[in-house]
Protein backbone atom coordinates (compact mmCIF):
# COMPACT_ATOMS: atom_id res chain seq x y z
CA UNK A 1 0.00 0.00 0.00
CA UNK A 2 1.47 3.65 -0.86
CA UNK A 3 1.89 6.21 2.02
CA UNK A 4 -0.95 8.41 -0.01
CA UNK A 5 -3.62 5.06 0.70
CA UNK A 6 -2.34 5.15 4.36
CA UNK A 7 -2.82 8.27 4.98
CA UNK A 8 -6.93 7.89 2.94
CA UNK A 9 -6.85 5.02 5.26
CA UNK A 10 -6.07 6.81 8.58
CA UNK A 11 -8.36 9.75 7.52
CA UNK A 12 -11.57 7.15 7.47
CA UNK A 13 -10.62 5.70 10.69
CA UNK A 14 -9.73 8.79 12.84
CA UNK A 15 -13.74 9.44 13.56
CA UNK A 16 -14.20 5.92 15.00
CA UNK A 17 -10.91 6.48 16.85
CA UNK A 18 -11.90 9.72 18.56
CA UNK A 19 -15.15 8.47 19.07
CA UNK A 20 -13.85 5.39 21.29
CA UNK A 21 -11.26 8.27 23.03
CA UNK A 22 -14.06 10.20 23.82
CA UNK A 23 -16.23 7.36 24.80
CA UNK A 24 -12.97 5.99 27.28
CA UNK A 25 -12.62 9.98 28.81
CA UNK A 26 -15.94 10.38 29.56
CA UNK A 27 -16.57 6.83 30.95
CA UNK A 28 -16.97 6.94 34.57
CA UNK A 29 -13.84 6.06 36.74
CA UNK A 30 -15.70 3.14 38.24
CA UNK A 31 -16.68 2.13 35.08
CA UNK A 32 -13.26 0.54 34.45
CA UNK A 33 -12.41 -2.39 34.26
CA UNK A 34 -15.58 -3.18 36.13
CA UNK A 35 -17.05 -6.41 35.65
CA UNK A 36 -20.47 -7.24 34.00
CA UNK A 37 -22.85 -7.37 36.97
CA UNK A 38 -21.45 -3.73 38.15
CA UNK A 39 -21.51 -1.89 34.64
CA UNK A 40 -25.30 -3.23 34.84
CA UNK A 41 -26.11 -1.54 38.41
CA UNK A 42 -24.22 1.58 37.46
CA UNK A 43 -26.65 1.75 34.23
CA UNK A 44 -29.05 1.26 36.39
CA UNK A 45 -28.12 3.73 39.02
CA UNK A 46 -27.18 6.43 35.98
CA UNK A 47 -31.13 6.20 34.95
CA UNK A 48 -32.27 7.45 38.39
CA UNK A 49 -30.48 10.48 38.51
CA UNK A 50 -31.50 13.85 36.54
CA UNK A 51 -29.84 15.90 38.45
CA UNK A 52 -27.69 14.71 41.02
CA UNK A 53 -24.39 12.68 42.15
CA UNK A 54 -23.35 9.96 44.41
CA UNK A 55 -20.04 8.15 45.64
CA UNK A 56 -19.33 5.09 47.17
CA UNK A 57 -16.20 3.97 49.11
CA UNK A 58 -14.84 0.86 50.81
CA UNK A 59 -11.38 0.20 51.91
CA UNK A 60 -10.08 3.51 51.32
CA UNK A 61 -10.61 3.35 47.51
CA UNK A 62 -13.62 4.93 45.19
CA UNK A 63 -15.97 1.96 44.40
CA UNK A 64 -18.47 3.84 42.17
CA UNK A 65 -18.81 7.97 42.23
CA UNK A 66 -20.70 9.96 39.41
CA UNK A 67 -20.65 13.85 39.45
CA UNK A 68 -18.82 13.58 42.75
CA UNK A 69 -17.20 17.03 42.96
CA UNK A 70 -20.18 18.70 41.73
CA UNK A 71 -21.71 20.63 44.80
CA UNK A 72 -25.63 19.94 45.71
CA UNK A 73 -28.05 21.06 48.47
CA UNK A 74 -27.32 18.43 51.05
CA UNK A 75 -30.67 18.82 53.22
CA UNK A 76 -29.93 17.62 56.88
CA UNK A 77 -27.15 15.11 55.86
CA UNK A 78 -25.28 18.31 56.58
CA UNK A 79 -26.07 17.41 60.48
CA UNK A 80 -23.18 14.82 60.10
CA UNK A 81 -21.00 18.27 58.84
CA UNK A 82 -21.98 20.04 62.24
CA UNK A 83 -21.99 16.96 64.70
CA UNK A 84 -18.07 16.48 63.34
CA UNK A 85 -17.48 20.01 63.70
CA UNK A 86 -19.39 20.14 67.49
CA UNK A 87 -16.93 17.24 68.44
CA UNK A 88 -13.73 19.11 67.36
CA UNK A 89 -15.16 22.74 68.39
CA UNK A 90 -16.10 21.79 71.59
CA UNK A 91 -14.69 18.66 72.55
CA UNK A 92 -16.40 15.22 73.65
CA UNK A 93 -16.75 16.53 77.77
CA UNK A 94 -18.65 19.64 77.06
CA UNK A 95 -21.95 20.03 78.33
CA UNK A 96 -24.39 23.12 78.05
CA UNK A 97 -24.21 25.82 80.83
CA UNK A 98 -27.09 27.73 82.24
CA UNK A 99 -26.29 29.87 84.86
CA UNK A 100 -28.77 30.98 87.55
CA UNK A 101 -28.57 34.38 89.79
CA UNK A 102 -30.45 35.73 92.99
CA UNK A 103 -31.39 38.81 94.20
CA UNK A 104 -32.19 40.28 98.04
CA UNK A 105 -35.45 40.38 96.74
CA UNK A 106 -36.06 36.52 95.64
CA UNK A 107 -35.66 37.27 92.16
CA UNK A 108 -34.65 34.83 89.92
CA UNK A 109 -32.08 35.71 87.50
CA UNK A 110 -31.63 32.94 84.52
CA UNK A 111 -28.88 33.31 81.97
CA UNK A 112 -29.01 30.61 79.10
CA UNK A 113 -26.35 29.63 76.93
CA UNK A 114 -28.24 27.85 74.17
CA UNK A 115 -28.36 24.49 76.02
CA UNK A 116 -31.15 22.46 73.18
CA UNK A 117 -31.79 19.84 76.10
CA UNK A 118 -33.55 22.74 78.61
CA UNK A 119 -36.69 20.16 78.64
CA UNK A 120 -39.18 20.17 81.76
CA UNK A 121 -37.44 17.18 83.56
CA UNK A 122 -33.97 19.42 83.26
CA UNK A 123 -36.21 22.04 84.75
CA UNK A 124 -37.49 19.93 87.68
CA UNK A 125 -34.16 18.46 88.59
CA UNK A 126 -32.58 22.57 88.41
CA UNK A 127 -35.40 24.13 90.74
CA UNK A 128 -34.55 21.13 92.92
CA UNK A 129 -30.78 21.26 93.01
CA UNK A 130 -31.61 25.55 93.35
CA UNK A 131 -33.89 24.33 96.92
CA UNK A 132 -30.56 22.24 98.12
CA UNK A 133 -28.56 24.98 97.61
CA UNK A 134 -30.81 27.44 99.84
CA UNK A 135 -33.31 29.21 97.55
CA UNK A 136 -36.48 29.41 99.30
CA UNK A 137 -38.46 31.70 97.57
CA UNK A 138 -38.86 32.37 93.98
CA UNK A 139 -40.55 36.13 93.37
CA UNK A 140 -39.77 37.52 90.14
CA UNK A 141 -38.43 35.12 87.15
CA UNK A 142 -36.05 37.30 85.04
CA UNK A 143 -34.64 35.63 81.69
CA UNK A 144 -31.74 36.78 79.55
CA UNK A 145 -30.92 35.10 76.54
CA UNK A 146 -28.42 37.65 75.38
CA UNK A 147 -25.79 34.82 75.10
CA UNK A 148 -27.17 34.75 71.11
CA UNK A 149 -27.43 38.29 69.02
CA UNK A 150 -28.72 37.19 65.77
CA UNK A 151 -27.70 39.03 63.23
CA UNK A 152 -31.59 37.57 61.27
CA UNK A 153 -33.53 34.20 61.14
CA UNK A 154 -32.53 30.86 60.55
CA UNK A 155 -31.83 30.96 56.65
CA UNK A 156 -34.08 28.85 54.95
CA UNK A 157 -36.42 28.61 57.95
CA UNK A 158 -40.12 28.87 57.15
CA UNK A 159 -43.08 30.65 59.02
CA UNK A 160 -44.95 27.67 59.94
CA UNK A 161 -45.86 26.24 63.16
CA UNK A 162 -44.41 23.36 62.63
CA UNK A 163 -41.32 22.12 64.96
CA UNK A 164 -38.53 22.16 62.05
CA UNK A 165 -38.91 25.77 61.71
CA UNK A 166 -37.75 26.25 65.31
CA UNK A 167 -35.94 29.43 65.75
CA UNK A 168 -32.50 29.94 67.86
CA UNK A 169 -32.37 31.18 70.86
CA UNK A 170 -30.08 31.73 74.05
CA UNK A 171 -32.47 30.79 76.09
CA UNK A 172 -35.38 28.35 75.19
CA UNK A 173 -36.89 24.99 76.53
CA UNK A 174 -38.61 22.14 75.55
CA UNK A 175 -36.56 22.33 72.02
CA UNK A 176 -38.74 25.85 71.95
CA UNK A 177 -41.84 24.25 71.23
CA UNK A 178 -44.98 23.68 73.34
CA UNK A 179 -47.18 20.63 72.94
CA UNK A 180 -50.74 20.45 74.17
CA UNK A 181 -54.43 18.97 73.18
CA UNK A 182 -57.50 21.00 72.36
CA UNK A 183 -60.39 18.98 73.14
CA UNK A 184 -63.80 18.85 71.62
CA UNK A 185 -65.51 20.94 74.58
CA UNK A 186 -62.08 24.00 73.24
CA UNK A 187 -60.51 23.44 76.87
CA UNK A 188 -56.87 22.93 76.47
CA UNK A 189 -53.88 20.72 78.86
CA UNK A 190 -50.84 20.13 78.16
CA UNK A 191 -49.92 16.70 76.45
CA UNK A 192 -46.78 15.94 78.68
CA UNK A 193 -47.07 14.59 81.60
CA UNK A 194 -44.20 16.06 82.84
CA UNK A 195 -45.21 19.42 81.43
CA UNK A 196 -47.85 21.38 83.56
CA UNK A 197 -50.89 23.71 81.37
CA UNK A 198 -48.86 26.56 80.69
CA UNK A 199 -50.87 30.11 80.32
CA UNK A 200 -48.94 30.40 76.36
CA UNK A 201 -50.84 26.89 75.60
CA UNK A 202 -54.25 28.77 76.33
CA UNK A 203 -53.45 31.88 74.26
CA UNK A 204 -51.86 29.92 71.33
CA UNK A 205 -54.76 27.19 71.22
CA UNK A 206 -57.09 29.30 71.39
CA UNK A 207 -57.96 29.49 67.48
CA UNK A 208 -56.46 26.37 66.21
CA UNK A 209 -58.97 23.07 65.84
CA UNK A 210 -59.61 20.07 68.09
CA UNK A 211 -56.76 17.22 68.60
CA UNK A 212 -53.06 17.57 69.47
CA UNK A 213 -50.30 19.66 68.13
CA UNK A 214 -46.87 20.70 68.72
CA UNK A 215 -45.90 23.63 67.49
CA UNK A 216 -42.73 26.19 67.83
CA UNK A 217 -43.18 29.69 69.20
CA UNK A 218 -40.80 31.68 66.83
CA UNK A 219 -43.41 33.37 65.31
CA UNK A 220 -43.15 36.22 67.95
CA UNK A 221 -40.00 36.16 69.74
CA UNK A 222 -41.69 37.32 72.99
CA UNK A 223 -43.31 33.96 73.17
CA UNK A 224 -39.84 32.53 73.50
CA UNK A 225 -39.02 33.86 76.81
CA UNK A 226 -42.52 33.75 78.00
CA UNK A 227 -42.51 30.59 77.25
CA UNK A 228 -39.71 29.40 78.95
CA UNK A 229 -40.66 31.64 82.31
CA UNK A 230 -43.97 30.21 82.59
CA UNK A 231 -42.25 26.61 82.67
CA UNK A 232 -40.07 27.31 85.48
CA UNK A 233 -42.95 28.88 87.58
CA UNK A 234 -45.14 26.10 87.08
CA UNK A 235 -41.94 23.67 88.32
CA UNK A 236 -41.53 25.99 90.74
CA UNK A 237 -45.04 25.25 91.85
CA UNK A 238 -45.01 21.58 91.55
CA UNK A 239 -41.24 21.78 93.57
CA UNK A 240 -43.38 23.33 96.25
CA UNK A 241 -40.92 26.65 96.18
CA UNK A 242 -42.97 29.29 97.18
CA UNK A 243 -43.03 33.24 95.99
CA UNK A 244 -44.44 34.95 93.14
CA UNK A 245 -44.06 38.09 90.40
CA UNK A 246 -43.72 39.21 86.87
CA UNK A 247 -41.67 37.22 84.25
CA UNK A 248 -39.68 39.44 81.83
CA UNK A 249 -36.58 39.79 79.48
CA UNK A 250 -33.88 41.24 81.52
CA UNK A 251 -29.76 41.51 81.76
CA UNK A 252 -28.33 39.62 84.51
CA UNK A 253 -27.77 42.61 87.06
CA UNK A 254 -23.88 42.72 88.33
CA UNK A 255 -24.94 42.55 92.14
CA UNK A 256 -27.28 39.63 91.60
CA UNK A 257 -25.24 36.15 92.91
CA UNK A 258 -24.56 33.50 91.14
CA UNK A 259 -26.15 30.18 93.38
CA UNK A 260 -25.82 27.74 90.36
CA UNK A 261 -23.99 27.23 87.37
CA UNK A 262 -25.89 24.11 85.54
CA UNK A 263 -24.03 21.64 83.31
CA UNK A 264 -26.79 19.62 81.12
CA UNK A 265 -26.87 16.05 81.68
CA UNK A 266 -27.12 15.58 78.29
CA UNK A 267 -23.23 14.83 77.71
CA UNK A 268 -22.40 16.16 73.72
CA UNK A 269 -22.75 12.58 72.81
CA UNK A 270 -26.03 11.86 73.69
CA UNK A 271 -27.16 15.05 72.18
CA UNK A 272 -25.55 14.42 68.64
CA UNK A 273 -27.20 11.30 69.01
CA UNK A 274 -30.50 12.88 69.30
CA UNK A 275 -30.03 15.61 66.83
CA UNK A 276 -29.24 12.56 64.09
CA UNK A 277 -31.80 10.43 65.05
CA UNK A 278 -34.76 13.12 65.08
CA UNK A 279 -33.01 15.18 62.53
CA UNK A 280 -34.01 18.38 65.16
CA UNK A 281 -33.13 21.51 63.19
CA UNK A 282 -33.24 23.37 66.50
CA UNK A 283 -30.37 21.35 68.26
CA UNK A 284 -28.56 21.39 65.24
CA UNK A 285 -28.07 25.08 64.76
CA UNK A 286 -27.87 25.79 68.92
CA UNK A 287 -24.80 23.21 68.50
CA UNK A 288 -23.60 25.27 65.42
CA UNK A 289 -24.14 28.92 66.94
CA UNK A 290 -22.12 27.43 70.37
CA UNK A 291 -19.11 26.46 68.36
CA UNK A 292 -18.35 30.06 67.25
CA UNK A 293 -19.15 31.30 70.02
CA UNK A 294 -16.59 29.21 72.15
CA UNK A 295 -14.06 29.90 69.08
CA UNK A 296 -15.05 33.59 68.67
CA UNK A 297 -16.42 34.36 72.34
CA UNK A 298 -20.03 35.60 73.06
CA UNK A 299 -22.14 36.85 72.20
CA UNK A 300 -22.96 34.15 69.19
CA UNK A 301 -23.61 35.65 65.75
CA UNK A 302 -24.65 33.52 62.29
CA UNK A 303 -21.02 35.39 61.49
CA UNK A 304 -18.78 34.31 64.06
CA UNK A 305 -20.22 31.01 63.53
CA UNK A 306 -19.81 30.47 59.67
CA UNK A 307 -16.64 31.66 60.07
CA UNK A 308 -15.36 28.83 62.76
CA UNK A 309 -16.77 26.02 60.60
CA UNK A 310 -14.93 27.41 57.57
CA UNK A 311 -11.68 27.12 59.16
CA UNK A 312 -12.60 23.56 60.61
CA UNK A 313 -13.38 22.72 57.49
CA UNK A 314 -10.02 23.84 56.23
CA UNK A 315 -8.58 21.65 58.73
CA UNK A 316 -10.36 18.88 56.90
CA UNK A 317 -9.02 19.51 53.75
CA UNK A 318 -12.02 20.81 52.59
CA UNK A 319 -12.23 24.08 49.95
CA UNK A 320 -15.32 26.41 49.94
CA UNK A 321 -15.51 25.25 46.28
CA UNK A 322 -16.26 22.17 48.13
CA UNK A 323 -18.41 22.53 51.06
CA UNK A 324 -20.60 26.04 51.62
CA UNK A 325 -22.38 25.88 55.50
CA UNK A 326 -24.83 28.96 56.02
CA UNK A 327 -25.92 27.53 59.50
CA UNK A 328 -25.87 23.96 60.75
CA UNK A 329 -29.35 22.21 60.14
CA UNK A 330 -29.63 21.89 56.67
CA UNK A 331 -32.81 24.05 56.07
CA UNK A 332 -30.95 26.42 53.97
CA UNK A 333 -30.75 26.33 50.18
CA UNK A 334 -27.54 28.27 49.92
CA UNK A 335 -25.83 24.92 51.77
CA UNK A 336 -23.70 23.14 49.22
CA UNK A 337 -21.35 20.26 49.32
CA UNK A 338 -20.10 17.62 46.97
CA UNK A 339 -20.25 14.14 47.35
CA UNK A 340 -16.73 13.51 47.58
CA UNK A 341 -16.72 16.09 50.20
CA UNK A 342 -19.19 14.63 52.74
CA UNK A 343 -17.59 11.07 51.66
CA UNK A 344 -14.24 13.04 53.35
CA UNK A 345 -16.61 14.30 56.19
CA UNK A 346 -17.88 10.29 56.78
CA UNK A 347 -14.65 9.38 57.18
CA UNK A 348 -13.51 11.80 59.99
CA UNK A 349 -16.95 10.81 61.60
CA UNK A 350 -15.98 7.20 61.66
CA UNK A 351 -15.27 6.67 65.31
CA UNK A 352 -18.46 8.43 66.06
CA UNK A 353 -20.68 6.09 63.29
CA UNK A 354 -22.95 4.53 66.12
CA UNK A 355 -24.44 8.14 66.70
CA UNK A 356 -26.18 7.95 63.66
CA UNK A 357 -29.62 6.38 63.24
CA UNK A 358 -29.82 2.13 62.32
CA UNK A 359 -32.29 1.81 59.65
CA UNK A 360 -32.67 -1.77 57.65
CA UNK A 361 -28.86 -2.23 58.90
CA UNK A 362 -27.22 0.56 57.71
CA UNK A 363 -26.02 3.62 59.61
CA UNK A 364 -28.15 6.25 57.80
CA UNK A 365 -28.61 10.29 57.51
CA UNK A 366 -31.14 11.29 55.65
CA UNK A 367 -31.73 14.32 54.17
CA UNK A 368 -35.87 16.00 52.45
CA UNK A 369 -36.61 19.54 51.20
CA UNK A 370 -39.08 19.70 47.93
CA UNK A 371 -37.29 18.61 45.11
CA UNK A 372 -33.96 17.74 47.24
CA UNK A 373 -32.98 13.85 48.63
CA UNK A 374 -30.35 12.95 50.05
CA UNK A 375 -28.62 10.03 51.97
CA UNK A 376 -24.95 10.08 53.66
CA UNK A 377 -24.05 6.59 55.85
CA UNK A 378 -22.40 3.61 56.26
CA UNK A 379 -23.47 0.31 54.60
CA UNK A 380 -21.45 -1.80 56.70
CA UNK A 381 -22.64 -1.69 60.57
CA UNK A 382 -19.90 -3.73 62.12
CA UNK A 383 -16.96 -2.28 59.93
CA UNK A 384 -18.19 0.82 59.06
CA UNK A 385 -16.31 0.73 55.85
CA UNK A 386 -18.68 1.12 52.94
CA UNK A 387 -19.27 4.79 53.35
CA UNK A 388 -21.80 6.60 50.67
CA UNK A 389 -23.08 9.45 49.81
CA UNK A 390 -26.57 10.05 47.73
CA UNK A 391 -27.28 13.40 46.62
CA UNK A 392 -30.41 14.29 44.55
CA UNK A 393 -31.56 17.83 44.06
CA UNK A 394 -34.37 16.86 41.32
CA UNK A 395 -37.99 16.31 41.40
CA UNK A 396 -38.01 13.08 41.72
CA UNK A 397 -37.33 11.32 44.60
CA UNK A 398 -35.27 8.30 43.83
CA UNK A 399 -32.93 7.76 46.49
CA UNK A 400 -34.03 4.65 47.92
CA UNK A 401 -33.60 2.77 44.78
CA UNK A 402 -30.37 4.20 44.44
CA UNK A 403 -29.21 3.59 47.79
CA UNK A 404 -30.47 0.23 47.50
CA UNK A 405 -28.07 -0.47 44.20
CA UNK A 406 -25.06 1.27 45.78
CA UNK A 407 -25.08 -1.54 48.84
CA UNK A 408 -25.49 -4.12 45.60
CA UNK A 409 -22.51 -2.76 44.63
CA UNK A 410 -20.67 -2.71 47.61
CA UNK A 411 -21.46 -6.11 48.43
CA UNK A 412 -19.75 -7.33 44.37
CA UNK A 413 -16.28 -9.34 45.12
């Protein structure tokens, strides 16, 4: 053959040749090499997605990933983000502080420091350590909650009554919701047992229908405080302190004495554990507003607090092209991470795996806003070693199926 006819010849050929170049460059890295039975699942798994990306890991190495550096709306798998970053920030031994003041008068003074875990059995045990510890009388209830400043709301948080769209606060109890029943007759009681009939539950019942609802009192931030006042009288009450007076929003005065400084017996544990396994917006961000705080100093701004998780995520290795937190709970649109990212994130979190929730054997984090879905975990219980990451941010919610063929995957010799 002349050089002229190779050269024809190589001119008809180089089409088919860039099309199998393009065809191996695009080709997913897991693709390679893969066998049969996994080039199957990942067509599978490619079908589900529209707009989205996932990545799977085991023994250190990439088992499957698709669009894995490409950031999406993680939902509340960013919860695993800001339980990592609570561990680091604060350290395993801290507990919440409340600190609680008297007056000559009886007053009660009651500083908060965000502790999420101020519930009505916390309340109880306080008022009774506060009876130990010489407090006989209880006239006045004053509450200051200027430990928090917020510069605005909790971005993405909605107006509803509903308890996800809890708002932040320095002070707050019962995860700064109340829950009561309305019964057919309109007369109202609380639904706790452990919670008396609260005044707030009459006034906020008042126009909603018959049955029982919980519902969060950020719609006026007055109710907040009133709230949490009208809780400790009633405990008061029922600890059979006597005294009464007004409850009100006021600075901690500089003669008032300190007669307890209360460390939550929820250790940080326990309350990560909670915060994954009810997915409680609330904890998360009075977790995330703490840690600037204690890196920043009080009082605790959205600011101070964005800022401290962007540097502990620098200690992860972690880029803002890579990770974006706004606030800690996952409510916010403008939150954006990769999957390789929160893949990176799963594996710092490994010693603390058994925090997360258990669900059809898998250690699990699940993450719902309209039109977002997303699952972060661990496949393998006992190992923890099959970490994955499922990120959808499309109509179509599809990340069962897809977390179902990922563990298919993982479990291919």
């Amino acid at each position: 053959m002349t050089k002229r006819a190779d050269r024809a010849l190589l001119l008809r050929q180089l089409p088919c040749l860039f099309f199998f170049l393009a065809l191996f460059v695009l080709m997913p890295a897991a693709c390679c090499g893969a066998s049969p039975e996994k080039q199957r699942l990942l067509q599978r798994l490619d079908t589900l997605i529209e707009h989205g990306g996932y990545i799977l890991a085991g023994n250190d190495a990439i088992i499957a990933a698709a669009n894995e550096n490409t950031p999406f709306i993680p939902a509340s798998t960013l919860k695993i983000v800001t339980s990592l970053g609570s561990l680091h920030i604060l350290g395993q031994d801290f507990r919440f502080q409340t600190s609680f003041y008297t007056s000559a008068e009886n007053d009660l003074y009651i500083k908060g420091y965000g502790d999420p875990f101020l519930t009505s059995e916390e309340i109880l045990i306080i008022l009774q350590t506060l009876a130990k510890q010489g407090l006989t009388t209880i006239n006045n209830i004053f509450l200051d909650n200027g430990a928090f400043q917020l510069e605005h709301s909790t971005n993405g948080r909605g107006d509803s009554l509903n308890p996800y769209d809890a708002e932040s606060s320095g002070l707050a109890a019962n995860f700064n919701t109340i829950n009561f029943s309305k019964h057919p007759d309109g007369s109202i009681s609380s639904a706790e047992p452990q919670t008396p009939t609260l005044p707030i539950m009459l006034r906020l019942g008042k126009n909603l229908p018959a049955g029982t609802h919980r519902i969060n009192l950020t719609n006026n931030q007055g109710d907040i405080l009133t709230h949490t006042g009208e809780l400790f009288r009633a405990l008061q009450q029922r600890a059979a302190i006597p005294g009464e007076g007004i409850i009100a929003g006021k600075v901690v005065p500089e003669k008032a004495r300190l007669l307890l400084s209360h460390a939550s017996s929820q250790p940080l544990d326990q309350v990560i554990a909670g915060l994954l396994r009810y997915s409680n917006n609330f904890i998360a961000n009075q977790l995330f507003l703490t840690c600037g705080a204690k890196e920043s100093g009080y009082p605790a701004t959205w600011e101070k607090s964005r800022n401290v998780f962007r540097k502990f995520l620098a200690s992860q290795g972690l880029t803002e092209q890579q990770i974006v937190m706004v606030e800690g709970s996952g409510l916010s649109r403008s939150n954006l991470v990769t999957p390789a990212a929160l893949l990176k994130i799963l594996k710092a979190f490994h010693p603390y795996a058994h925090l997360l929730h258990t669900d059809q054997g898998r250690l699990i984090k699940s993450g719902t806003l309209t039109g977002v879905y997303c699952y972060a975990g661990y496949f393998s219980p006992a190992q923890n070693s099959n970490g994955f990451v499922v990120l959808l941010n499309q109509p179509k919610n599809r990340r069962d199926q897809a977390v179902d063929l990922l563990e298919k995957i993982s479990l291919l010799p």
